[in-house]
C-alpha atoms as a PDB file:
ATOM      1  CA  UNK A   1       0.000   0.000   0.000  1.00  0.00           C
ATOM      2  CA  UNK A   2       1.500   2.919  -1.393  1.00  0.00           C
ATOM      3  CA  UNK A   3       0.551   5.452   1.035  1.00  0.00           C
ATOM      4  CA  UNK A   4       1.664   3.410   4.052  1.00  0.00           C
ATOM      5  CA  UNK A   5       5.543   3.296   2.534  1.00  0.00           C
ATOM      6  CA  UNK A   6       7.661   6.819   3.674  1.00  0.00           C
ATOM      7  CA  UNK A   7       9.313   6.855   0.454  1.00  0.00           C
ATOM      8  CA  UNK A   8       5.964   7.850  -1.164  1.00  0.00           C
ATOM      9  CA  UNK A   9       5.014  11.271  -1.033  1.00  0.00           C
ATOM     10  CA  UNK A  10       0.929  10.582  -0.172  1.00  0.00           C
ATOM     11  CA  UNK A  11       2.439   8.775   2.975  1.00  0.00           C
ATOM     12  CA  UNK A  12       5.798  11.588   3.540  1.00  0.00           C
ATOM     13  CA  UNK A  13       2.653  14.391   3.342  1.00  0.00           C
ATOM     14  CA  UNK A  14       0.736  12.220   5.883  1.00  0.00           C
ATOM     15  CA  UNK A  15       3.578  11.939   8.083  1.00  0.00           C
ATOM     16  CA  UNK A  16       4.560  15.625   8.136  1.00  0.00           C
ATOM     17  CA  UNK A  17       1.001  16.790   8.295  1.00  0.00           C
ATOM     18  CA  UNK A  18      -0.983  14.771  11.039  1.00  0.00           C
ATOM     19  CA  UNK A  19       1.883  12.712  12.420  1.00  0.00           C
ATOM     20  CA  UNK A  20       4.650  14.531  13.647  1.00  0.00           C
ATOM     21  CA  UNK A  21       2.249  17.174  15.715  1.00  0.00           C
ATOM     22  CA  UNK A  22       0.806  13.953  17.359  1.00  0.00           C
ATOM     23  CA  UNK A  23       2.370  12.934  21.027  1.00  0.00           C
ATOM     24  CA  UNK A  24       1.988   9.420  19.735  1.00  0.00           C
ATOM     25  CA  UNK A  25       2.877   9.982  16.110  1.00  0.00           C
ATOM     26  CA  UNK A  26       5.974   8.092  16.076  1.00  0.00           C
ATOM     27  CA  UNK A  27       4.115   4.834  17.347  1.00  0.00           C
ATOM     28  CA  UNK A  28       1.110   5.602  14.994  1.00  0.00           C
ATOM     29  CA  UNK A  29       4.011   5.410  11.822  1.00  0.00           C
ATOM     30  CA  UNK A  30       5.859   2.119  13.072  1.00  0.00           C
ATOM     31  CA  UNK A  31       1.745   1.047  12.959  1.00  0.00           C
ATOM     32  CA  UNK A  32       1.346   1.992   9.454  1.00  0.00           C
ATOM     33  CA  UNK A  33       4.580   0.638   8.377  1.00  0.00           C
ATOM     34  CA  UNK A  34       4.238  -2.661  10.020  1.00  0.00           C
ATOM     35  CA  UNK A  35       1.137  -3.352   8.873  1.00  0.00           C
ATOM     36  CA  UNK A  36       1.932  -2.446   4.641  1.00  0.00           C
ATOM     37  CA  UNK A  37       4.922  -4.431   5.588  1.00  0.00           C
ATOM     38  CA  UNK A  38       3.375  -7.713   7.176  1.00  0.00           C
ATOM     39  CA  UNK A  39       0.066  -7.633   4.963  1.00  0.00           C
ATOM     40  CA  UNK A  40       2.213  -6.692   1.636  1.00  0.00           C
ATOM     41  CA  UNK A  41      -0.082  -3.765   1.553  1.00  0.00           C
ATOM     42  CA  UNK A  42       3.191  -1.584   0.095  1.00  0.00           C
ATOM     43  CA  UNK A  43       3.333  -3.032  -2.992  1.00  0.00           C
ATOM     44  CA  UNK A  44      -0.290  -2.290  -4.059  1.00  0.00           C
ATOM     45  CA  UNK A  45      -1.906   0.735  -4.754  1.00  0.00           C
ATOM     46  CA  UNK A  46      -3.617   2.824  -1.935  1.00  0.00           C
ATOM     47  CA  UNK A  47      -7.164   2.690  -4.599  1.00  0.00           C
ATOM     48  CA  UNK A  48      -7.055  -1.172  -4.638  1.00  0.00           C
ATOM     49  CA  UNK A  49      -7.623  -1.740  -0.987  1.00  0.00           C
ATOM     50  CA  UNK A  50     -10.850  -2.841  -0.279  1.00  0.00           C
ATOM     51  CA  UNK A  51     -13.189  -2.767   2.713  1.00  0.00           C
ATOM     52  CA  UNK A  52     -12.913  -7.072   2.501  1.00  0.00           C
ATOM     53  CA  UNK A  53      -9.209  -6.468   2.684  1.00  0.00           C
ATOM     54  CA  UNK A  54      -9.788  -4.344   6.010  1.00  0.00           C
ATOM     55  CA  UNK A  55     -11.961  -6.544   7.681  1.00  0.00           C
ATOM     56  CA  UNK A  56      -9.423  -9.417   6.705  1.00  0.00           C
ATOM     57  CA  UNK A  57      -6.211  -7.791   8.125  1.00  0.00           C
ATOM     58  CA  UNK A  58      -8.215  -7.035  11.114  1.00  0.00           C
ATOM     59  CA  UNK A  59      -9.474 -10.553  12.155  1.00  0.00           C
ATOM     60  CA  UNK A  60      -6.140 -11.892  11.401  1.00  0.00           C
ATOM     61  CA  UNK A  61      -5.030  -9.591  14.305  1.00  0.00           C
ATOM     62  CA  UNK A  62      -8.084  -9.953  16.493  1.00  0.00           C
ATOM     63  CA  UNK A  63      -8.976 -13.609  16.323  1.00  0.00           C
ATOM     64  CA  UNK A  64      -6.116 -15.456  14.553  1.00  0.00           C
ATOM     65  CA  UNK A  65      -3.270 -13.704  16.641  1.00  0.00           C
ATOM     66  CA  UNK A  66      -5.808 -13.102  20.005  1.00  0.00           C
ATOM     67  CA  UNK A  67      -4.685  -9.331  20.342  1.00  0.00           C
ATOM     68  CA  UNK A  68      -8.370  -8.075  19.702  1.00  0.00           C
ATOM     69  CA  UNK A  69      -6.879  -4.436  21.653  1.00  0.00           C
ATOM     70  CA  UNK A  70      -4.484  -4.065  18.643  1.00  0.00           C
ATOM     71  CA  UNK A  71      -6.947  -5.036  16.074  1.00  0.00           C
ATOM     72  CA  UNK A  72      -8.884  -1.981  17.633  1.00  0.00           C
ATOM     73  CA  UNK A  73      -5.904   0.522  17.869  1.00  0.00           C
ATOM     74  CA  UNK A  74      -4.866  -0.320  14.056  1.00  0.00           C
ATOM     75  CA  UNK A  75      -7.937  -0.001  12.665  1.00  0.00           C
ATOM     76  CA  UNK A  76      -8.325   3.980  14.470  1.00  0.00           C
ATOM     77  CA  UNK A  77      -4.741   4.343  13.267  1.00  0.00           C
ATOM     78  CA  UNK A  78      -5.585   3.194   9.658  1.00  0.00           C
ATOM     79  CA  UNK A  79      -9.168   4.631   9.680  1.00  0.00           C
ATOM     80  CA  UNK A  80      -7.440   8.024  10.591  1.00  0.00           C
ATOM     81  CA  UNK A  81      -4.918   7.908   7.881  1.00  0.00           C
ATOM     82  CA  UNK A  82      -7.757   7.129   4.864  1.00  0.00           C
ATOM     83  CA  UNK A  83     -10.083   9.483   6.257  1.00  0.00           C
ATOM     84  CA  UNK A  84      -7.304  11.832   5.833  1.00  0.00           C
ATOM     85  CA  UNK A  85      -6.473  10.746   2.336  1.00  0.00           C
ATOM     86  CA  UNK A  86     -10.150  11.132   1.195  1.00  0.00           C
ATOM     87  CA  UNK A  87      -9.885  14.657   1.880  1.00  0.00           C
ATOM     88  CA  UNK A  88     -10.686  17.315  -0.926  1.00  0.00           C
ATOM     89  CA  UNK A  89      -7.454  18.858  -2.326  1.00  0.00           C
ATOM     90  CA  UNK A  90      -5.938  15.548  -1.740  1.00  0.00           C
ATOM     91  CA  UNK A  91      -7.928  12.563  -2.963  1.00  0.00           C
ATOM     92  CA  UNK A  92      -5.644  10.140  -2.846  1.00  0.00           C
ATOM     93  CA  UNK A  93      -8.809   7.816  -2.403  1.00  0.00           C
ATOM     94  CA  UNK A  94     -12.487   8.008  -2.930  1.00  0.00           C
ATOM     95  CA  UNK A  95     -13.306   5.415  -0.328  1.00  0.00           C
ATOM     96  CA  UNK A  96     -12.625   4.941   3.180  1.00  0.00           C
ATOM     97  CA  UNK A  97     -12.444   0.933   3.314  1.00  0.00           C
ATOM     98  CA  UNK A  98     -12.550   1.031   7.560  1.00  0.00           C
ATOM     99  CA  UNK A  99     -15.638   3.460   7.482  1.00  0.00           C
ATOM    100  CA  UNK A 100     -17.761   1.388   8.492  1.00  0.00           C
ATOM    101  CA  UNK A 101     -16.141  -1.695   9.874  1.00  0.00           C
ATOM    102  CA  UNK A 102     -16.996  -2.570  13.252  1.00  0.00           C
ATOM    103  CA  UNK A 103     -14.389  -2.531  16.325  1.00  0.00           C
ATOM    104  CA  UNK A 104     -12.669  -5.916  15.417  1.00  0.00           C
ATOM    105  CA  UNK A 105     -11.865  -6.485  19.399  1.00  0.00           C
ATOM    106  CA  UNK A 106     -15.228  -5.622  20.300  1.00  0.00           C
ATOM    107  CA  UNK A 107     -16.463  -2.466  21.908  1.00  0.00           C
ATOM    108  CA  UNK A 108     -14.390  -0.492  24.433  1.00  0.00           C
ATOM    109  CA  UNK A 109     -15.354  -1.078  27.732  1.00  0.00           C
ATOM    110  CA  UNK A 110     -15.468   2.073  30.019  1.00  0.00           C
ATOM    111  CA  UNK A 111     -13.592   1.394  32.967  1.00  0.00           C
ATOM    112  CA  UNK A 112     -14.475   2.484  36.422  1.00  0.00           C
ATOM    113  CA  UNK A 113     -12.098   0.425  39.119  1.00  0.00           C
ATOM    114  CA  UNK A 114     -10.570   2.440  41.968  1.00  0.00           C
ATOM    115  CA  UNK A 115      -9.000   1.363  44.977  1.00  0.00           C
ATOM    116  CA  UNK A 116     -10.771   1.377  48.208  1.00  0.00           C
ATOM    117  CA  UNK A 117      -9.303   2.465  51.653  1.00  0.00           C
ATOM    118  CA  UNK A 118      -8.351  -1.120  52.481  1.00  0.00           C
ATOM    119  CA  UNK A 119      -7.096  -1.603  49.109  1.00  0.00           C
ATOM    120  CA  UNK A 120      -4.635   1.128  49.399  1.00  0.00           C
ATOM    121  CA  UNK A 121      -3.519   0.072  52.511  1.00  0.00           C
ATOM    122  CA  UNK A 122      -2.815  -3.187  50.729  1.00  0.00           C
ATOM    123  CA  UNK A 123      -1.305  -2.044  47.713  1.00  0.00           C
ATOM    124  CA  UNK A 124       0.922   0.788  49.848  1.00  0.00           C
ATOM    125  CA  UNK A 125       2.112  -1.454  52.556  1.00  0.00           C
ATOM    126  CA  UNK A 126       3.267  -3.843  49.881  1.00  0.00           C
ATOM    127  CA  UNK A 127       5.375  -1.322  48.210  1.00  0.00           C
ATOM    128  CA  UNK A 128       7.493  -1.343  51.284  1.00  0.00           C
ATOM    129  CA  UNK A 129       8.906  -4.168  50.267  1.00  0.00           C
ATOM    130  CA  UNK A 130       8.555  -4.250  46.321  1.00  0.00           C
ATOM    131  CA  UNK A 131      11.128  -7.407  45.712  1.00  0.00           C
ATOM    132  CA  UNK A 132       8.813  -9.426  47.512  1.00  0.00           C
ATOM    133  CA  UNK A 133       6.928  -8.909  44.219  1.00  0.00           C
ATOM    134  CA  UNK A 134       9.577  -9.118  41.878  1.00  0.00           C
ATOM    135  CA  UNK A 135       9.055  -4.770  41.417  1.00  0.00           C
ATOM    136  CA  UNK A 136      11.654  -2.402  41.232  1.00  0.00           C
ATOM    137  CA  UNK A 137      11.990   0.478  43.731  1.00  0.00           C
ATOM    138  CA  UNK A 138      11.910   2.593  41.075  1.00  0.00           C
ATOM    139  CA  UNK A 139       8.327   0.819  39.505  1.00  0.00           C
ATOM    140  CA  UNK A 140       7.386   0.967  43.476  1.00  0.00           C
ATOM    141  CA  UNK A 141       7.483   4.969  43.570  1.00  0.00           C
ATOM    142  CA  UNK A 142       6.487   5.747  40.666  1.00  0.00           C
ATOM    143  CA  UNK A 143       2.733   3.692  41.173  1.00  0.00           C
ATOM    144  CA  UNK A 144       2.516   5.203  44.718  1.00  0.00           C
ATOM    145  CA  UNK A 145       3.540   8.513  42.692  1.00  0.00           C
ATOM    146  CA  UNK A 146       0.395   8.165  40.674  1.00  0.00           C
ATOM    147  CA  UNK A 147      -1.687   7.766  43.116  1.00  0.00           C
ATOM    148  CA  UNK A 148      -0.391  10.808  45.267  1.00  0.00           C
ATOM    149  CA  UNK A 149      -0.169  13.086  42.135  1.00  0.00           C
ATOM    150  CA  UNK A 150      -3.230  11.661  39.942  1.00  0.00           C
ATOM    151  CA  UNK A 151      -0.689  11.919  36.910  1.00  0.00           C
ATOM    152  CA  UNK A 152      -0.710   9.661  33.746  1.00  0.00           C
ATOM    153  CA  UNK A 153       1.621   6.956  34.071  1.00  0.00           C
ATOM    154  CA  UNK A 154       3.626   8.557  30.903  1.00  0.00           C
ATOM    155  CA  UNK A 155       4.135  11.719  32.659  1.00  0.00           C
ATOM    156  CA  UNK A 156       5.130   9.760  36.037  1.00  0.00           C
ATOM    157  CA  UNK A 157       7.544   7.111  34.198  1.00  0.00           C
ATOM    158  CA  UNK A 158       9.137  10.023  31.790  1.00  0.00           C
ATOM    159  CA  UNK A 159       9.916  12.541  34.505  1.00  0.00           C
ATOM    160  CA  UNK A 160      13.285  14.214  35.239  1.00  0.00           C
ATOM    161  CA  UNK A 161      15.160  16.612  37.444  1.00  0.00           C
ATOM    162  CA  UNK A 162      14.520  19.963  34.955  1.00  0.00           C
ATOM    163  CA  UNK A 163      10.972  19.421  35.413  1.00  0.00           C
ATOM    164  CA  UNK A 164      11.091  19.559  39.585  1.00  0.00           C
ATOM    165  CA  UNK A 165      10.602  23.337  40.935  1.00  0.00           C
ATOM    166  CA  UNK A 166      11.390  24.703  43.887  1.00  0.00           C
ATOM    167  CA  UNK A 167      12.047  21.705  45.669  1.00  0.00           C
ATOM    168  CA  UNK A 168      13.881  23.570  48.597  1.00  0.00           C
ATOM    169  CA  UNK A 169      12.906  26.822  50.490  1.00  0.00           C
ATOM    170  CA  UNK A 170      10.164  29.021  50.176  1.00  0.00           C
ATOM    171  CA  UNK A 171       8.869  30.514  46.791  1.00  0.00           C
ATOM    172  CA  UNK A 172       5.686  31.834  45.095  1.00  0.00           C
ATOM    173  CA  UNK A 173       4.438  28.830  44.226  1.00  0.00           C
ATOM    174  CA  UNK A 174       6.210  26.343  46.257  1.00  0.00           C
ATOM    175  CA  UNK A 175       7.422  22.945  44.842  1.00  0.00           C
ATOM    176  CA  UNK A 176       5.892  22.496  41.442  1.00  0.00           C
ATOM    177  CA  UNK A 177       6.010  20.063  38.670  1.00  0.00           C
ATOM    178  CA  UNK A 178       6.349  21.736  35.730  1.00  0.00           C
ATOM    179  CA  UNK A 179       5.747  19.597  32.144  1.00  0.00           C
ATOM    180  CA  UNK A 180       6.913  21.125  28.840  1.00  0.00           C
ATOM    181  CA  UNK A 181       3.799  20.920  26.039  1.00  0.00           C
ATOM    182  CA  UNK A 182       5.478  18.031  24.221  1.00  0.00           C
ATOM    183  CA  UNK A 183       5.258  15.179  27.371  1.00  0.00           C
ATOM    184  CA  UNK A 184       1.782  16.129  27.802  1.00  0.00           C
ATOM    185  CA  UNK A 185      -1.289  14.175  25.723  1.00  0.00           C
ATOM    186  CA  UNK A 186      -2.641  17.496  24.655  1.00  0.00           C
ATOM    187  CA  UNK A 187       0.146  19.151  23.734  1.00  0.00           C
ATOM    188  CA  UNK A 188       0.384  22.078  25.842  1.00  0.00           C
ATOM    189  CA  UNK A 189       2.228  22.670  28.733  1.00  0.00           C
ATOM    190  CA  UNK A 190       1.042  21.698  32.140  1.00  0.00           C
ATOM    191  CA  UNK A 191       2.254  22.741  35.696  1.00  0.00           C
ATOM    192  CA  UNK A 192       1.353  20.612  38.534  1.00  0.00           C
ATOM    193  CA  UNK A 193       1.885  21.171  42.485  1.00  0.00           C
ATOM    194  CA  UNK A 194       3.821  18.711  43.902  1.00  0.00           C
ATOM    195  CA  UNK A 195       1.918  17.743  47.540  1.00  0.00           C
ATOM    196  CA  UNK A 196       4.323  16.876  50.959  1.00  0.00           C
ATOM    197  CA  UNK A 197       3.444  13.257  49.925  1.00  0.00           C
ATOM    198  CA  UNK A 198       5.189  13.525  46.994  1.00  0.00           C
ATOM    199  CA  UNK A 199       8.246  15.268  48.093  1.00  0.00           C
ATOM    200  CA  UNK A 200       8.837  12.260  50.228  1.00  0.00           C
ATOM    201  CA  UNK A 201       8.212   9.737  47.446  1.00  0.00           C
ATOM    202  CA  UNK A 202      10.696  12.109  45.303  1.00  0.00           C
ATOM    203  CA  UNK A 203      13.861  13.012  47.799  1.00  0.00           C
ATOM    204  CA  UNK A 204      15.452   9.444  47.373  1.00  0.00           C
ATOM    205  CA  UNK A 205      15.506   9.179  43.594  1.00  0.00           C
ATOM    206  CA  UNK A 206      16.484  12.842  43.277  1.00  0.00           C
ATOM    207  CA  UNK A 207      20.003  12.892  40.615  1.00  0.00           C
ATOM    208  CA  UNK A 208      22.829  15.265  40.669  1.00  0.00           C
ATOM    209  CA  UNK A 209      22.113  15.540  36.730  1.00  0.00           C
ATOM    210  CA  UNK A 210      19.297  17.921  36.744  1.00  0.00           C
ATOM    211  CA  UNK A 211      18.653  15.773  32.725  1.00  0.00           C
ATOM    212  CA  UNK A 212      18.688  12.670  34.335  1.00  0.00           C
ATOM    213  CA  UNK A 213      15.186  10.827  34.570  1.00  0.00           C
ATOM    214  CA  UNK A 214      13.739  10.514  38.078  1.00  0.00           C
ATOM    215  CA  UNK A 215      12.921   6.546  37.401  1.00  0.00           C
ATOM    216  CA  UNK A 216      14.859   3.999  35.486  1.00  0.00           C
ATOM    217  CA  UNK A 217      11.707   2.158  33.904  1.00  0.00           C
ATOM    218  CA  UNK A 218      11.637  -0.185  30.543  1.00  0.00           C
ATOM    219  CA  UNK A 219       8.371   0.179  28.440  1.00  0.00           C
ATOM    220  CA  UNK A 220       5.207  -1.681  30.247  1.00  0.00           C
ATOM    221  CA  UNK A 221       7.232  -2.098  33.450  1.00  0.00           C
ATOM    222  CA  UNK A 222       4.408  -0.435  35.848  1.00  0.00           C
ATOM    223  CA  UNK A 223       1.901  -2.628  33.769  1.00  0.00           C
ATOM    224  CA  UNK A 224       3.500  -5.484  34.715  1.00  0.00           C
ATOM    225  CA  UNK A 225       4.519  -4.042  38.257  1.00  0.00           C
ATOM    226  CA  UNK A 226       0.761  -3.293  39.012  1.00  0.00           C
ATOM    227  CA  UNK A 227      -0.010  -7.242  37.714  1.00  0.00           C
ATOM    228  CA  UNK A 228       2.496  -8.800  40.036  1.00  0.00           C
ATOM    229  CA  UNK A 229       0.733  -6.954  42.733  1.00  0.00           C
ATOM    230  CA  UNK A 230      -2.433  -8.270  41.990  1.00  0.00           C
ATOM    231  CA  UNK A 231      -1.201 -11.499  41.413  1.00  0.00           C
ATOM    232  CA  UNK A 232       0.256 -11.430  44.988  1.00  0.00           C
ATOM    233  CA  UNK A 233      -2.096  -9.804  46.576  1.00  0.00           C
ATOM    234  CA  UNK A 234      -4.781 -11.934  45.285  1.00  0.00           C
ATOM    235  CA  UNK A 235      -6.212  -8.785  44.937  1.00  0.00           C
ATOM    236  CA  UNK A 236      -9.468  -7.682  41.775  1.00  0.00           C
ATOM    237  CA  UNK A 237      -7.543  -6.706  38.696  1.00  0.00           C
ATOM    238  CA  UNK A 238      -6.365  -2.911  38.531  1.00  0.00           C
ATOM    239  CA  UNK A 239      -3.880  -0.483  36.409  1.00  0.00           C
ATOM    240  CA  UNK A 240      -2.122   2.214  37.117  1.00  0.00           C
ATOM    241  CA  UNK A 241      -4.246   4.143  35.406  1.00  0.00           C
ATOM    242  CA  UNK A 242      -6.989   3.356  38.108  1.00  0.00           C
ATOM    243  CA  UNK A 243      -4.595   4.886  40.631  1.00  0.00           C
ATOM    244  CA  UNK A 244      -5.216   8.391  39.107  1.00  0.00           C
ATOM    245  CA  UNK A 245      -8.809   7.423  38.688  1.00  0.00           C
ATOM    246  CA  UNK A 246      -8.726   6.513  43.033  1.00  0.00           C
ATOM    247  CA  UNK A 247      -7.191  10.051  43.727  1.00  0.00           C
ATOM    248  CA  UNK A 248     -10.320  11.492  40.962  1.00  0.00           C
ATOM    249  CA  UNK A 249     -12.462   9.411  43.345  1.00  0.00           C
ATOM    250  CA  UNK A 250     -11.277  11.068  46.550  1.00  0.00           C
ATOM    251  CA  UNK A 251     -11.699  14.431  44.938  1.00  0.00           C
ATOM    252  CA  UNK A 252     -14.841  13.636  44.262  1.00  0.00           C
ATOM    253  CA  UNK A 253     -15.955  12.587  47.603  1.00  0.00           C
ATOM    254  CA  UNK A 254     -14.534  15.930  48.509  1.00  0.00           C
ATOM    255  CA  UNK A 255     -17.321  17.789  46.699  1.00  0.00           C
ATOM    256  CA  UNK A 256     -15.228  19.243  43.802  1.00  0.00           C
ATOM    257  CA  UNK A 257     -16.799  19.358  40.376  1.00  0.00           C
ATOM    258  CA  UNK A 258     -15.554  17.146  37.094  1.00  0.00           C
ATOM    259  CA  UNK A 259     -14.588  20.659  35.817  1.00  0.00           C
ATOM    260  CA  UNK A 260     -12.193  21.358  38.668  1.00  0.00           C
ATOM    261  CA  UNK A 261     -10.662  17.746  39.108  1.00  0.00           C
ATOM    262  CA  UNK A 262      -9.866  17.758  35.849  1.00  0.00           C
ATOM    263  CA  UNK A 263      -8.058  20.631  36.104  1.00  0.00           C
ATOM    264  CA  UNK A 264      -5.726  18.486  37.818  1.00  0.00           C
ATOM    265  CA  UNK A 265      -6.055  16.107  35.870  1.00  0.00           C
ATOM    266  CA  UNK A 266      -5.110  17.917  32.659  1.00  0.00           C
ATOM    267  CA  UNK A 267      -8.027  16.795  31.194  1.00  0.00           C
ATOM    268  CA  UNK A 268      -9.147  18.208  27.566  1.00  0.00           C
ATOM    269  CA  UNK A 269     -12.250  20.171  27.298  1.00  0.00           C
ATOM    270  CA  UNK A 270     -13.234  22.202  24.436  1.00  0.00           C
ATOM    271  CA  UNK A 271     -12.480  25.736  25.910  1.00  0.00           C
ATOM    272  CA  UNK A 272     -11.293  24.862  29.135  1.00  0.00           C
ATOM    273  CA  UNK A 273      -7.844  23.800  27.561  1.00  0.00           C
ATOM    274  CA  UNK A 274      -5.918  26.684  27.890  1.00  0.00           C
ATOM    275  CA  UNK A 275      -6.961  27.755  31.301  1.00  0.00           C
ATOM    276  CA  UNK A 276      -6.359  25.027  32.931  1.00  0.00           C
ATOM    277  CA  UNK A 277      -2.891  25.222  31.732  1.00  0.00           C
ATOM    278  CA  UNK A 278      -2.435  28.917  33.285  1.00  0.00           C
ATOM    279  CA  UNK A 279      -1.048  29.620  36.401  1.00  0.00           C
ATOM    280  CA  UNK A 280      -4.659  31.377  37.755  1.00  0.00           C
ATOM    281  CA  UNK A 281      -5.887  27.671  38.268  1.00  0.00           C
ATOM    282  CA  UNK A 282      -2.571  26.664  39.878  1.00  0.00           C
ATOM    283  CA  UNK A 283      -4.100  27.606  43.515  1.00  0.00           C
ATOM    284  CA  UNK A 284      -7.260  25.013  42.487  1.00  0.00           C
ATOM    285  CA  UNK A 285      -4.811  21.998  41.560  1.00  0.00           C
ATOM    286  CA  UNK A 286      -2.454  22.773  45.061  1.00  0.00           C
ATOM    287  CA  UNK A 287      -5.965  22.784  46.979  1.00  0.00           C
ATOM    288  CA  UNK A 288      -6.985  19.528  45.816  1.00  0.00           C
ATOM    289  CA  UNK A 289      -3.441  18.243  45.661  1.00  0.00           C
ATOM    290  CA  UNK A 290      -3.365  18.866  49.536  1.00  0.00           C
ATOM    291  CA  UNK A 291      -6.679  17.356  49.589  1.00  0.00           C
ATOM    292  CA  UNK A 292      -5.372  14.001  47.928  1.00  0.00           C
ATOM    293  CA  UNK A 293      -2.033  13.882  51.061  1.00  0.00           C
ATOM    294  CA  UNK A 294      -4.706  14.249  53.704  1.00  0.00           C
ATOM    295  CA  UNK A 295      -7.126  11.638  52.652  1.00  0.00           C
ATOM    296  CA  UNK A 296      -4.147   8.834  51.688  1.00  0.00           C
ATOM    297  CA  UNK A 297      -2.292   9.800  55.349  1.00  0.00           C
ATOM    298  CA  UNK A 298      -5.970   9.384  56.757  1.00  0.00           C
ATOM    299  CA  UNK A 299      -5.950   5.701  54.944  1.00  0.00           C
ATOM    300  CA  UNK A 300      -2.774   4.353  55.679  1.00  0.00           C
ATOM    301  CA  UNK A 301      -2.818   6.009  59.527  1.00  0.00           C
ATOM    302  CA  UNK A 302      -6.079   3.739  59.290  1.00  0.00           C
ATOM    303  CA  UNK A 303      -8.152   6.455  60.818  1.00  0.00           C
ATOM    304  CA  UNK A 304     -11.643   6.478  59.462  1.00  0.00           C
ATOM    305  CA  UNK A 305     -12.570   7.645  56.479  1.00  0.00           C
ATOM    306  CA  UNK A 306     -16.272   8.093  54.679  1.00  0.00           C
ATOM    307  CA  UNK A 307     -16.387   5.158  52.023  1.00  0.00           C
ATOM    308  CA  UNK A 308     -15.264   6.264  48.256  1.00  0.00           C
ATOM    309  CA  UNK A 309     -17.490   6.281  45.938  1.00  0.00           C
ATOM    310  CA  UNK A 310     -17.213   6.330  42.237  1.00  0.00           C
ATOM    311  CA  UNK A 311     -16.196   9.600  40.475  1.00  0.00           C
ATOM    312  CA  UNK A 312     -19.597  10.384  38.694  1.00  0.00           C
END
């Protein structure tokens, strides 16, 4: 498939166009070129494929090779790329063959697991002593980092000394977390306060290099981290990503709106975007930051605590 090789100029214009503005870009190319690569889609032209050759590659990847959450990821990534192809003033095809092909891994299930106090607890105390699970200290800090900060697990596992402000002695702002526009999922830049909690978590992985990363992690390693604990544990399956969804929770029971949680959360809302990322909501996301440290100290001091509930 023509457009899916680089050297062709529908795919180069694809590349340069939708691509390389995208944080995930670079993973939505090696996509596009595996797949003309393993299907022999690069030798034929971009016209020829046909809806039946969609739905084919796709159950080969869903059914015949079990990964039915790839099947689902490749066809958005293709989908995206024809739908931009189609477009007047380029034309490169008539017909979107994915258009109207169902989710080949079946439909996304919303997921709404967070930890409860007792689960915490669990999960926390066992992070005292991570090689009982086969976990890094680094993989250890970093989940209980997620939890304290309710950051993405990209931001958490990509962080480095540059990005840490004000770490020592009084300032403005106090210590801060401060994320340049291309480490965050929506592109713009995001500054985050960083709670007592987390200046504890931080201190002991702290480098002399102010370019060095905080954590020494491999690709999937909290994944797997976060499975070991379960596994361990005998505990109901959970992600990191349900960490930040527990801290959402607490906020939550707190009384704060979806609208202000997200603004810790660096959530995306059509125009909300850009002032969440100013520094007049800064005083907000410290607030609720501080609100997250008091609940978790409640928890593991084992003090009571009203139940959490689900983040509406």
């Amino acid at each position: 498939m023509k457009i899916i090789d680089p050297r062709h100029s529908a795919a180069t214009a694809y590349f340069d166009a939708k691509l390389t503005t995208h944080r995930s870009g670079h993973r939505s190319r090696l996509t596009l070129q595996r797949i003309g690569r393993v299907y022999g889609w690069n030798d034929l032209p971009v016209v020829s494929i046909t809806d039946d050759d969609a739905a084919a590659m796709l159950h080969d990847i869903a059914d015949r090779r079990g990964k039915r959450s790839m099947a689902n990821q490749t066809k958005h990534i293709i989908h995206a790329m024809f739908k931009w192809a189609k477009q007047p003033g380029r034309k490169f095809v008539t017909v979107n063959p994915f258009a109207d092909l169902p989710a080949p891994g079946g439909a996304k299930v919303t997921r709404d697991r967070f930890l409860s106090a007792a689960e915490i607890r669990q999960v926390w105390t066992a992070l005292d002593e991570p090689e009982r699970f086969n976990v890094s200290q680094d993989a250890a800090t970093a989940l209980r980092l997620i939890l304290v900060t309710a950051a993405r697990l990209g931001m958490v596992g990509g962080m480095v000394g540059s990005e840490l402000r004000d770490l020592r002695g009084p300032s403005e702002h106090g210590p801060h977390w401060s994320l340049p526009a291309e480490r965050m999922k929506a592109g713009s830049a995001f500054i985050t306060p960083l709670s007592g909690l987390a200046l504890e978590l931080l201190r002991p992985h702290l480098k002399a290099d102010p370019a060095a990363p905080i954590f020494q992690l491999q690709c999937h390693q909290l994944h797997q981290a976060a499975q070991r604990l379960v596994a361990g544990l005998a505990m109901e399956r959970w992600t990191p990503h349900d960490l930040r969804r527990t801290a959402a929770t607490i906020l939550d029971r707190a009384g704060y709106s979806l609208e202000q949680i997200g603004a810790l959360l660096a959530h995306t809302r059509k125009g909300v975007t850009a002032v969440y990322a100013r520094w007049d909501k800064f005083d907000l996301r410290r607030e609720m930051a501080t609100v997250v440290e008091q609940s978790l100290r409640e928890t593991l001091d084992g003090e009571p605590t009203t139940a959490i509930k689900a983040a509406a």
